[in-house]
C-alpha atoms as a PDB file:
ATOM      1  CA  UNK A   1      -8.535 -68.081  19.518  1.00  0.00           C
ATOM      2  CA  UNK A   2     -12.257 -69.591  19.761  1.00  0.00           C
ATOM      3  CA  UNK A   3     -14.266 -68.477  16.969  1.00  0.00           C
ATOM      4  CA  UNK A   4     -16.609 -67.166  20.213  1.00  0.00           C
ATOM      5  CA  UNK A   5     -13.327 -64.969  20.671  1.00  0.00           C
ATOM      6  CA  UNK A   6     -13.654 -63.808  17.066  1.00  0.00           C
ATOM      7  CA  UNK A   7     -17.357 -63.171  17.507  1.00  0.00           C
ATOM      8  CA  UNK A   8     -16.876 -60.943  20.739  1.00  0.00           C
ATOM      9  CA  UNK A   9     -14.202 -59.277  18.758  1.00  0.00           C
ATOM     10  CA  UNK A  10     -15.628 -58.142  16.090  1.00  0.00           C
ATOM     11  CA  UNK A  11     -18.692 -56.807  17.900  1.00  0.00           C
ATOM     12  CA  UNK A  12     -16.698 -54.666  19.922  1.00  0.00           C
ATOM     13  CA  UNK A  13     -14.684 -52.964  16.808  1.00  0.00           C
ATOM     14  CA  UNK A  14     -17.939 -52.312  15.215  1.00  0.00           C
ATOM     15  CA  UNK A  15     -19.107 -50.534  18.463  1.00  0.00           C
ATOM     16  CA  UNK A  16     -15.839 -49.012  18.694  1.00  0.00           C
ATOM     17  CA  UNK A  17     -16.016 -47.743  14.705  1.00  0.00           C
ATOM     18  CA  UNK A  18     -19.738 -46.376  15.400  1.00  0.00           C
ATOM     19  CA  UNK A  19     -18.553 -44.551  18.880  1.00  0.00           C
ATOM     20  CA  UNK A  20     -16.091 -42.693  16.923  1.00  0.00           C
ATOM     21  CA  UNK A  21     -18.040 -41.667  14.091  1.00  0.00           C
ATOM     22  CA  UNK A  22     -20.213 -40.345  17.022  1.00  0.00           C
ATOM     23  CA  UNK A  23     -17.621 -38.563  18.426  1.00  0.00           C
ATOM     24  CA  UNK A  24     -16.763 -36.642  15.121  1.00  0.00           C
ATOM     25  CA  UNK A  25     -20.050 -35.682  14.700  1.00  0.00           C
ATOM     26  CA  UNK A  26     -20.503 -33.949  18.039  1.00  0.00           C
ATOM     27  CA  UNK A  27     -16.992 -31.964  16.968  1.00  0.00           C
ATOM     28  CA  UNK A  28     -18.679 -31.342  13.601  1.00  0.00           C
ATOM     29  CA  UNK A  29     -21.701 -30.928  14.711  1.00  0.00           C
ATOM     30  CA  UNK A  30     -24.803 -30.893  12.213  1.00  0.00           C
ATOM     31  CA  UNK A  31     -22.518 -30.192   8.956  1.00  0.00           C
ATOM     32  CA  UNK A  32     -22.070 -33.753   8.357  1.00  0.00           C
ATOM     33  CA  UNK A  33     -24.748 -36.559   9.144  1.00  0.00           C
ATOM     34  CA  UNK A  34     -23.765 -39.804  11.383  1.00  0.00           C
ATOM     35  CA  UNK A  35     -23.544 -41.614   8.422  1.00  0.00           C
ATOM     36  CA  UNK A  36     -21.393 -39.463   6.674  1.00  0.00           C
ATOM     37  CA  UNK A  37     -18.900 -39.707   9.125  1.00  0.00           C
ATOM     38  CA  UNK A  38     -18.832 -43.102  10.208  1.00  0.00           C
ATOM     39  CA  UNK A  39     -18.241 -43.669   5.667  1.00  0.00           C
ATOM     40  CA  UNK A  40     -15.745 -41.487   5.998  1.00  0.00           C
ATOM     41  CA  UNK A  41     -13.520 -42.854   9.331  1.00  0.00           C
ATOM     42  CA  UNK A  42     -13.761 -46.186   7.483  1.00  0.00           C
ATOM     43  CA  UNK A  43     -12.293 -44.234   4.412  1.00  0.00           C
ATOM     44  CA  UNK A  44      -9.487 -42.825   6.157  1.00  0.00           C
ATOM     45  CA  UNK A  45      -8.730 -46.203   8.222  1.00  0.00           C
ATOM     46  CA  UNK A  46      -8.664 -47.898   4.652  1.00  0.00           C
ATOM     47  CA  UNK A  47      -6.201 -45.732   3.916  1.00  0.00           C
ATOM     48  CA  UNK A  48      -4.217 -45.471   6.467  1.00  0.00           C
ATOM     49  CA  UNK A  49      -3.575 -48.759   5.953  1.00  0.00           C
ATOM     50  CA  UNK A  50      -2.221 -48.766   2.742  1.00  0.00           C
ATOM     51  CA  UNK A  51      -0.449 -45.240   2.698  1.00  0.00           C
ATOM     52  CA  UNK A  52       2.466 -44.513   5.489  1.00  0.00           C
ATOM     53  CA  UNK A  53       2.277 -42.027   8.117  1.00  0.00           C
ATOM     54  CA  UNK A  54      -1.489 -42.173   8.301  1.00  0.00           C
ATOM     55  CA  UNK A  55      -1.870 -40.497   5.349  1.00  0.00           C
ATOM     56  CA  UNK A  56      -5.114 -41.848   4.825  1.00  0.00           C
ATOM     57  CA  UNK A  57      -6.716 -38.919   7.627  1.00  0.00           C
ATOM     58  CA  UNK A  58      -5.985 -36.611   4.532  1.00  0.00           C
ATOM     59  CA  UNK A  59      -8.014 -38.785   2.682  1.00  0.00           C
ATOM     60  CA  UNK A  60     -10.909 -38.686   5.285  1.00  0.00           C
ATOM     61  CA  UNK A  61     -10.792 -34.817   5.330  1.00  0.00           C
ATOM     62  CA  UNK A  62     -11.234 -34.102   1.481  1.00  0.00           C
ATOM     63  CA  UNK A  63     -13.554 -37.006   1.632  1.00  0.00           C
ATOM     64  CA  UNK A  64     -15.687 -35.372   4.187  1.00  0.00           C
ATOM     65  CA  UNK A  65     -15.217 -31.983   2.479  1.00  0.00           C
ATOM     66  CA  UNK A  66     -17.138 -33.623  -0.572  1.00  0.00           C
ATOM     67  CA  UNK A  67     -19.909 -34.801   0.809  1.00  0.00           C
ATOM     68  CA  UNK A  68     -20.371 -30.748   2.201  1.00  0.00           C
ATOM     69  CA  UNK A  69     -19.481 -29.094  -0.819  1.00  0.00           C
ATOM     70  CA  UNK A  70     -18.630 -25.200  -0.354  1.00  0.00           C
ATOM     71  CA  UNK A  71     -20.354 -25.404   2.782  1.00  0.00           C
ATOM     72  CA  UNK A  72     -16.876 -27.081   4.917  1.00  0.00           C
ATOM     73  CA  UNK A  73     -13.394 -26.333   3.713  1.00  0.00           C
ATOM     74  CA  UNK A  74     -10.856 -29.205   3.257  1.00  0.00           C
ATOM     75  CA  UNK A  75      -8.600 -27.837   6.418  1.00  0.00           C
ATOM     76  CA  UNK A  76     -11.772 -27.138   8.527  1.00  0.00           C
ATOM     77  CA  UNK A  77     -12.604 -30.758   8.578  1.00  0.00           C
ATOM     78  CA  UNK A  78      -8.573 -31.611   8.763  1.00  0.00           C
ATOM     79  CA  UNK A  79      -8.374 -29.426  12.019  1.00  0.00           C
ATOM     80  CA  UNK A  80     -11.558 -31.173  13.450  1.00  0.00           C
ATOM     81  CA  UNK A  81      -9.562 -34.569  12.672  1.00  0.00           C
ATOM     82  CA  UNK A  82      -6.831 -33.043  14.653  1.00  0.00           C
ATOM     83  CA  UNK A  83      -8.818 -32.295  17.216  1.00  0.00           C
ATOM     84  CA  UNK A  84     -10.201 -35.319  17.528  1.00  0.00           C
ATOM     85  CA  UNK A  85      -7.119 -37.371  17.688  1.00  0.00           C
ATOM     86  CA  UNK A  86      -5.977 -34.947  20.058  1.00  0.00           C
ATOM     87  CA  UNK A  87      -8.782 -36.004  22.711  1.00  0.00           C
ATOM     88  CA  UNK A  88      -8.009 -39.269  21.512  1.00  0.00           C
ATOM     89  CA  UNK A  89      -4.406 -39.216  22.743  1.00  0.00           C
ATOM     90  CA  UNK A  90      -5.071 -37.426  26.175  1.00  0.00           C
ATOM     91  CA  UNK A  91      -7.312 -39.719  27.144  1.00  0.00           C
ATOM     92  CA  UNK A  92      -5.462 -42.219  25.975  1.00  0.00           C
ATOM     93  CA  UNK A  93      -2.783 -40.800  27.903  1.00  0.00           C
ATOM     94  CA  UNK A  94      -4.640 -40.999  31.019  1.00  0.00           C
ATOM     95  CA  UNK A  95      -5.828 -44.298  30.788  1.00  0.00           C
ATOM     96  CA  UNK A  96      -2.487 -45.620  29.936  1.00  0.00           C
ATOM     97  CA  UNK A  97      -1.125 -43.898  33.748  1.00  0.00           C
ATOM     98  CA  UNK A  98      -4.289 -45.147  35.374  1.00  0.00           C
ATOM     99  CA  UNK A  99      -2.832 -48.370  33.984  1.00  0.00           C
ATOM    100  CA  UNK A 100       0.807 -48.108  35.227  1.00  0.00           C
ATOM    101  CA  UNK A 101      -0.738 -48.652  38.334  1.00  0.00           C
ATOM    102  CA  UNK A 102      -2.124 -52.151  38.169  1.00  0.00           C
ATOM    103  CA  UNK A 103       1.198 -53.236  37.018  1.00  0.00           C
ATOM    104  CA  UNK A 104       4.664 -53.906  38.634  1.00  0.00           C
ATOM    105  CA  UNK A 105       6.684 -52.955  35.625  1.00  0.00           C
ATOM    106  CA  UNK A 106       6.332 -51.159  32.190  1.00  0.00           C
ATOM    107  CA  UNK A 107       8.616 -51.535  29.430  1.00  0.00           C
ATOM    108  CA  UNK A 108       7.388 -47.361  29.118  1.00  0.00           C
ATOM    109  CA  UNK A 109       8.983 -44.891  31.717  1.00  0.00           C
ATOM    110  CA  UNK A 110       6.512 -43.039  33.637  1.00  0.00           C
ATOM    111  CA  UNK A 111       7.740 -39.679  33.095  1.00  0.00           C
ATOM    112  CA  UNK A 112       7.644 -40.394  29.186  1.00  0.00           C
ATOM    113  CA  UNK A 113       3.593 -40.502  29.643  1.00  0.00           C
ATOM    114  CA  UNK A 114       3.636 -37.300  32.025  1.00  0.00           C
ATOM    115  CA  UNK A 115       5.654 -35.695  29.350  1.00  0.00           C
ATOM    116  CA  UNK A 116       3.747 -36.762  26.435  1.00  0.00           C
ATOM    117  CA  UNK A 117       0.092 -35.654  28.287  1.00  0.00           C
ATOM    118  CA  UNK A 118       1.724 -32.139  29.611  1.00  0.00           C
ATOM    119  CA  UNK A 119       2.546 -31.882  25.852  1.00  0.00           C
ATOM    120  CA  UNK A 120      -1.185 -32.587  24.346  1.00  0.00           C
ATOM    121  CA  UNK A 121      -2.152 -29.848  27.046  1.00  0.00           C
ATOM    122  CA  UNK A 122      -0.106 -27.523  26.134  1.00  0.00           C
ATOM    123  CA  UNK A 123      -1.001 -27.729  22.258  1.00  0.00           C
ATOM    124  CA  UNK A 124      -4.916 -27.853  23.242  1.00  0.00           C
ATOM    125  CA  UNK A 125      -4.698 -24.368  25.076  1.00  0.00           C
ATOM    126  CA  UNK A 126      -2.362 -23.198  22.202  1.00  0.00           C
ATOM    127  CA  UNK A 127      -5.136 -24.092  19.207  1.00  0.00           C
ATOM    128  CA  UNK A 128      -7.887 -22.593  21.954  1.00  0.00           C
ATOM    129  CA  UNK A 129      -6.427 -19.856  21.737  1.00  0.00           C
ATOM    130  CA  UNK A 130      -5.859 -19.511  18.153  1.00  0.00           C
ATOM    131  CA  UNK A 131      -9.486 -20.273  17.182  1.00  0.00           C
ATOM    132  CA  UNK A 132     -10.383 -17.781  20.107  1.00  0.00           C
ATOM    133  CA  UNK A 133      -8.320 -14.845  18.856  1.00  0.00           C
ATOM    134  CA  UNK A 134      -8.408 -16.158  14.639  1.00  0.00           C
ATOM    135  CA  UNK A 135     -10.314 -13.185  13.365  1.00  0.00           C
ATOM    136  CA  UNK A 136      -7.460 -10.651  14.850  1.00  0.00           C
ATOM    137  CA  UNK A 137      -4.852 -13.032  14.306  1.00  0.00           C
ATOM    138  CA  UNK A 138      -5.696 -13.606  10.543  1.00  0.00           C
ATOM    139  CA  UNK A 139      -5.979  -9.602  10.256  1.00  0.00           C
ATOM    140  CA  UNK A 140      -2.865  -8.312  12.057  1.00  0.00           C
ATOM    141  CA  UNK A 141      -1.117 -11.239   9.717  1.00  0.00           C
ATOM    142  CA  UNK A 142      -2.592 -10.006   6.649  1.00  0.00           C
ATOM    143  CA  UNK A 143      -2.072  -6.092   7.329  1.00  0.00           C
ATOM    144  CA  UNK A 144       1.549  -6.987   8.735  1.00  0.00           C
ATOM    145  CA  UNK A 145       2.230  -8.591   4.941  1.00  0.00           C
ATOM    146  CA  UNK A 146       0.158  -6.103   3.101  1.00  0.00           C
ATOM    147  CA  UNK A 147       3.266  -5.487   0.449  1.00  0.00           C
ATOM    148  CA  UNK A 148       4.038  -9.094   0.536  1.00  0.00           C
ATOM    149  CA  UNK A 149       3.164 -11.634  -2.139  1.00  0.00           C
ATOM    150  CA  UNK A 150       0.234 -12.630  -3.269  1.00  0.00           C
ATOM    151  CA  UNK A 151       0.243 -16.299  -2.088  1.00  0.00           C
ATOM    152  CA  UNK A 152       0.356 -15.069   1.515  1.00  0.00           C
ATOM    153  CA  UNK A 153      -2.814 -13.019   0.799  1.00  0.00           C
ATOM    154  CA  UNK A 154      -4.351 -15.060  -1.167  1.00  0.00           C
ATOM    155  CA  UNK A 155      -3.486 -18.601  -0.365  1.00  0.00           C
ATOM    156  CA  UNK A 156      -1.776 -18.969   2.776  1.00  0.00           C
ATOM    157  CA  UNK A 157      -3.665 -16.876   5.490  1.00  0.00           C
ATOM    158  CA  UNK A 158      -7.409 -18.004   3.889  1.00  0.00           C
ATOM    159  CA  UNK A 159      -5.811 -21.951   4.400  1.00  0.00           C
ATOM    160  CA  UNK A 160      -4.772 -20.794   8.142  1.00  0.00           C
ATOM    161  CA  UNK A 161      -8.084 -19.329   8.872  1.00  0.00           C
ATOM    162  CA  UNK A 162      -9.866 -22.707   7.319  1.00  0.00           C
ATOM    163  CA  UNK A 163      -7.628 -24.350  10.042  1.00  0.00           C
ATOM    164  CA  UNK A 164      -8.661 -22.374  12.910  1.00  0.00           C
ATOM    165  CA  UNK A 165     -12.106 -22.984  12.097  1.00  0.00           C
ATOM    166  CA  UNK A 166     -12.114 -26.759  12.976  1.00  0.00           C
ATOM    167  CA  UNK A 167     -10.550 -26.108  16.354  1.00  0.00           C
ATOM    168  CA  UNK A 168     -13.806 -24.376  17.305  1.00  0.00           C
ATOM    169  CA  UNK A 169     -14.978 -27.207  18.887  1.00  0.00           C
ATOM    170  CA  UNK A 170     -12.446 -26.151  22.064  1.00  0.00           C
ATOM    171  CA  UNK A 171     -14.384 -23.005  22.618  1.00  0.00           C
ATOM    172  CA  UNK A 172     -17.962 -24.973  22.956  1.00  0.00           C
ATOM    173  CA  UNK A 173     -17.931 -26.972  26.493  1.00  0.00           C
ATOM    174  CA  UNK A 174     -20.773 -28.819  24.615  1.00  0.00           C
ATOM    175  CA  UNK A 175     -19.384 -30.069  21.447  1.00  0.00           C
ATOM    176  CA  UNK A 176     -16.340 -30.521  23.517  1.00  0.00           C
ATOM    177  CA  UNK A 177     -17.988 -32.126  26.325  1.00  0.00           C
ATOM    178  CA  UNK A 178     -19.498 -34.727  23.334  1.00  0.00           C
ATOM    179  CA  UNK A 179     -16.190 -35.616  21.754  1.00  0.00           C
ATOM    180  CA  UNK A 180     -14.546 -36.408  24.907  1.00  0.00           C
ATOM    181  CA  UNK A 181     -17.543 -38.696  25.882  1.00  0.00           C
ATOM    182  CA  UNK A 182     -17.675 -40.626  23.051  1.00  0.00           C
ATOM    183  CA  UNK A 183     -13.703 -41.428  22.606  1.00  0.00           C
ATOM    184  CA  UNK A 184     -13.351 -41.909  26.342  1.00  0.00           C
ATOM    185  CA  UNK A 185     -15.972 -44.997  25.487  1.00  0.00           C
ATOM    186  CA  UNK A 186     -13.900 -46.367  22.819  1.00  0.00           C
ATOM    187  CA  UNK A 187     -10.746 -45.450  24.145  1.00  0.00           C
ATOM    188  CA  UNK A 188     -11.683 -47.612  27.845  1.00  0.00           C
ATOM    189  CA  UNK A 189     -13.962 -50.080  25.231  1.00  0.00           C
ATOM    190  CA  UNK A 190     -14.604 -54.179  26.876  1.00  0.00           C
ATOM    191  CA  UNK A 191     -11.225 -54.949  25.250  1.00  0.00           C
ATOM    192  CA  UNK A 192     -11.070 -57.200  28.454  1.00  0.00           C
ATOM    193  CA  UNK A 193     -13.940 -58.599  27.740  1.00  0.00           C
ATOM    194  CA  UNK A 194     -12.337 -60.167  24.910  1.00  0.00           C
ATOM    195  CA  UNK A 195      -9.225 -61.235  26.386  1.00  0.00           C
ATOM    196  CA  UNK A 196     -10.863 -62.763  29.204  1.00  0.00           C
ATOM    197  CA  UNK A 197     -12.889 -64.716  26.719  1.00  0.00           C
ATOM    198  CA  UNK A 198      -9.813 -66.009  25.005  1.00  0.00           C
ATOM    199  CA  UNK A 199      -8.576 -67.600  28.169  1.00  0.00           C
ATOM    200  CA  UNK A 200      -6.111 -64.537  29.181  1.00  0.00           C
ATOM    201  CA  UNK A 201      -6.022 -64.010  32.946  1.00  0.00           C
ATOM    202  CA  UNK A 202      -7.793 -61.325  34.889  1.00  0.00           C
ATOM    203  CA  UNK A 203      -4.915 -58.712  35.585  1.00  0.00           C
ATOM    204  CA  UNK A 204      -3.803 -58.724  31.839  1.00  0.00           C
ATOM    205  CA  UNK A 205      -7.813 -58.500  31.022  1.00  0.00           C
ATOM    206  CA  UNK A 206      -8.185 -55.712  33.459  1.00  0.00           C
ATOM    207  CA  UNK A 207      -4.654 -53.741  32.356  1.00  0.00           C
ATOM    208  CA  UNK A 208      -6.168 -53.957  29.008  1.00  0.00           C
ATOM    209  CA  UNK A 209      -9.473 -53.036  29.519  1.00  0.00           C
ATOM    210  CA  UNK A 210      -8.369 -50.132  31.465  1.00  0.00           C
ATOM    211  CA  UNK A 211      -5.990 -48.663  29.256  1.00  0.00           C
ATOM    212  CA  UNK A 212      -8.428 -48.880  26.421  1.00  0.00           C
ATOM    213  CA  UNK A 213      -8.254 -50.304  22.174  1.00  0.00           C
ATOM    214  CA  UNK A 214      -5.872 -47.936  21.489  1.00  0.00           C
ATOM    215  CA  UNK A 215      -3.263 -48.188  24.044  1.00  0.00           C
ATOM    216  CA  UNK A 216      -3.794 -51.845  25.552  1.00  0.00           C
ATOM    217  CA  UNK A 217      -1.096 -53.190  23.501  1.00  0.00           C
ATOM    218  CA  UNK A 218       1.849 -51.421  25.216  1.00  0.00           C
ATOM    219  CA  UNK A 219       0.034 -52.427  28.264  1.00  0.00           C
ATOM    220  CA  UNK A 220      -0.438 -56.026  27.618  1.00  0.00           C
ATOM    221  CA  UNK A 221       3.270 -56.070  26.491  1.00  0.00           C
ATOM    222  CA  UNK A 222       3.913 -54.463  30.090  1.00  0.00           C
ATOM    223  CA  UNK A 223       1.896 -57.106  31.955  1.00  0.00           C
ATOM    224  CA  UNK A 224       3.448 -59.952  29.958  1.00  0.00           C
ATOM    225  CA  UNK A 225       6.751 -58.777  30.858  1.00  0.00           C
ATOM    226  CA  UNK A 226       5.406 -58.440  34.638  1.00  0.00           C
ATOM    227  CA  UNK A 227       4.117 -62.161  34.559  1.00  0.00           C
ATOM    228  CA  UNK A 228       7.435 -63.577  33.202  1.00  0.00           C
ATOM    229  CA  UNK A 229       9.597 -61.927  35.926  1.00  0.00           C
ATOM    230  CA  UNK A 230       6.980 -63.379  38.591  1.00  0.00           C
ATOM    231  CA  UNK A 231       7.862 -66.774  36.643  1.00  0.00           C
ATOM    232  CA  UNK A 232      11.275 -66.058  37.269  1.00  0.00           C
END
């Protein structure tokens, strides 16, 4: 790689790490400034990379949750996290099938992507409607346990509620309309911008740039495996 290559490259993560701070903050919406956020995806990447599982989001959240103070809950920022990752994934998703189709074979079945994006759906209208409906929700669960124990009362249905709360963001077309604009810009990025700078040719450069930071990697495995069976 050309140190023009590394140049390019680094460019484009930094736009990609500010577009995603940006994205957060239209879920979040004025409870956290730009800065905040992007200090705190940086946190959680940090940590992601040391801890397994991308444990490091948790990290993010109570990070986040301190620079509010009472004003955010821990598991109202974690379920705007969630939500964000979601939108992250579909369009991922999407991009990734756009993809399938400037390739002649995928090392990923097709119906494994249709499966995985009828899946994200699904759970989006199922938190939409939780948020929606949280108020009732949390009080038919709380009279229903009335007798129970205290935890349930005390702990467990006040966490839930928290939850609810950062999945909000799917009942305002505005917010939502925001977060989705932002990823969708990282998520399709000039990844090909690089690789065509590095001397990669066109259709890999495209596959990539179409299926976006995230996701060009299983494509670019896909199109290497295409170009091998041409050589074939």
């Amino acid at each position: 790689m050309h140190w023009q290559g590394l140049v390019i490259h680094g460019l484009v993560m930094l736009v990609g790490l500010v577009l995603r701070s940006l994205s957060f903050s239209a879920i979040m919406g004025k409870r956290f400034s730009k800065m905040a956020s992007f200090h705190g995806m940086n946190a959680g990447y940090l940590l992601n990379n040391i801890l397994p599982f991308r444990l490091g989001e948790f990290g993010r959240a109570g990070l986040l949750a301190s620079y509010a103070g009472q004003d955010v809950s821990f598991l109202e920022v974690f379920g705007a996290i969630i939500t964000e990752r979601t939108l992250d994934l579909v369009i991922g998703v999407v991009f990734f099938l756009v993809g399938l189709f400037l390739i002649e074979t995928s090392i990923v079945p097709v119906w494994i992507a249709w499966l995985a994006l009828v899946l994200l759906l699904a759970f989006m209208v199922l938190v939409t409607l939780g948020a929606k409906h949280r108020t009732a929700l949390i009080a038919r669960w709380r009279e229903r346990h009335a007798g129970g124990r205290a935890f349930m009362q005390n702990k467990l249905l006040p966490w839930l509620n928290d939850l609810l709360k950062g999945f909000d963001v799917f009942l305002q077309p505005g917010k939502l309309a925001g977060g989705f604009f932002t990823v969708a810009e990282l998520v399709r990025g000039v990844y090909g911008a690089v690789y065509a700078a590095n001397g990669v040719d066109d259709r890999r450069a495209v596959v990539v740039a179409v299926c976006g930071a995230d996701r060009g990697c299983v494509c670019e495995r896909a199109a290497i495996g295409t170009k091998r069976n041409r050589r074939v």
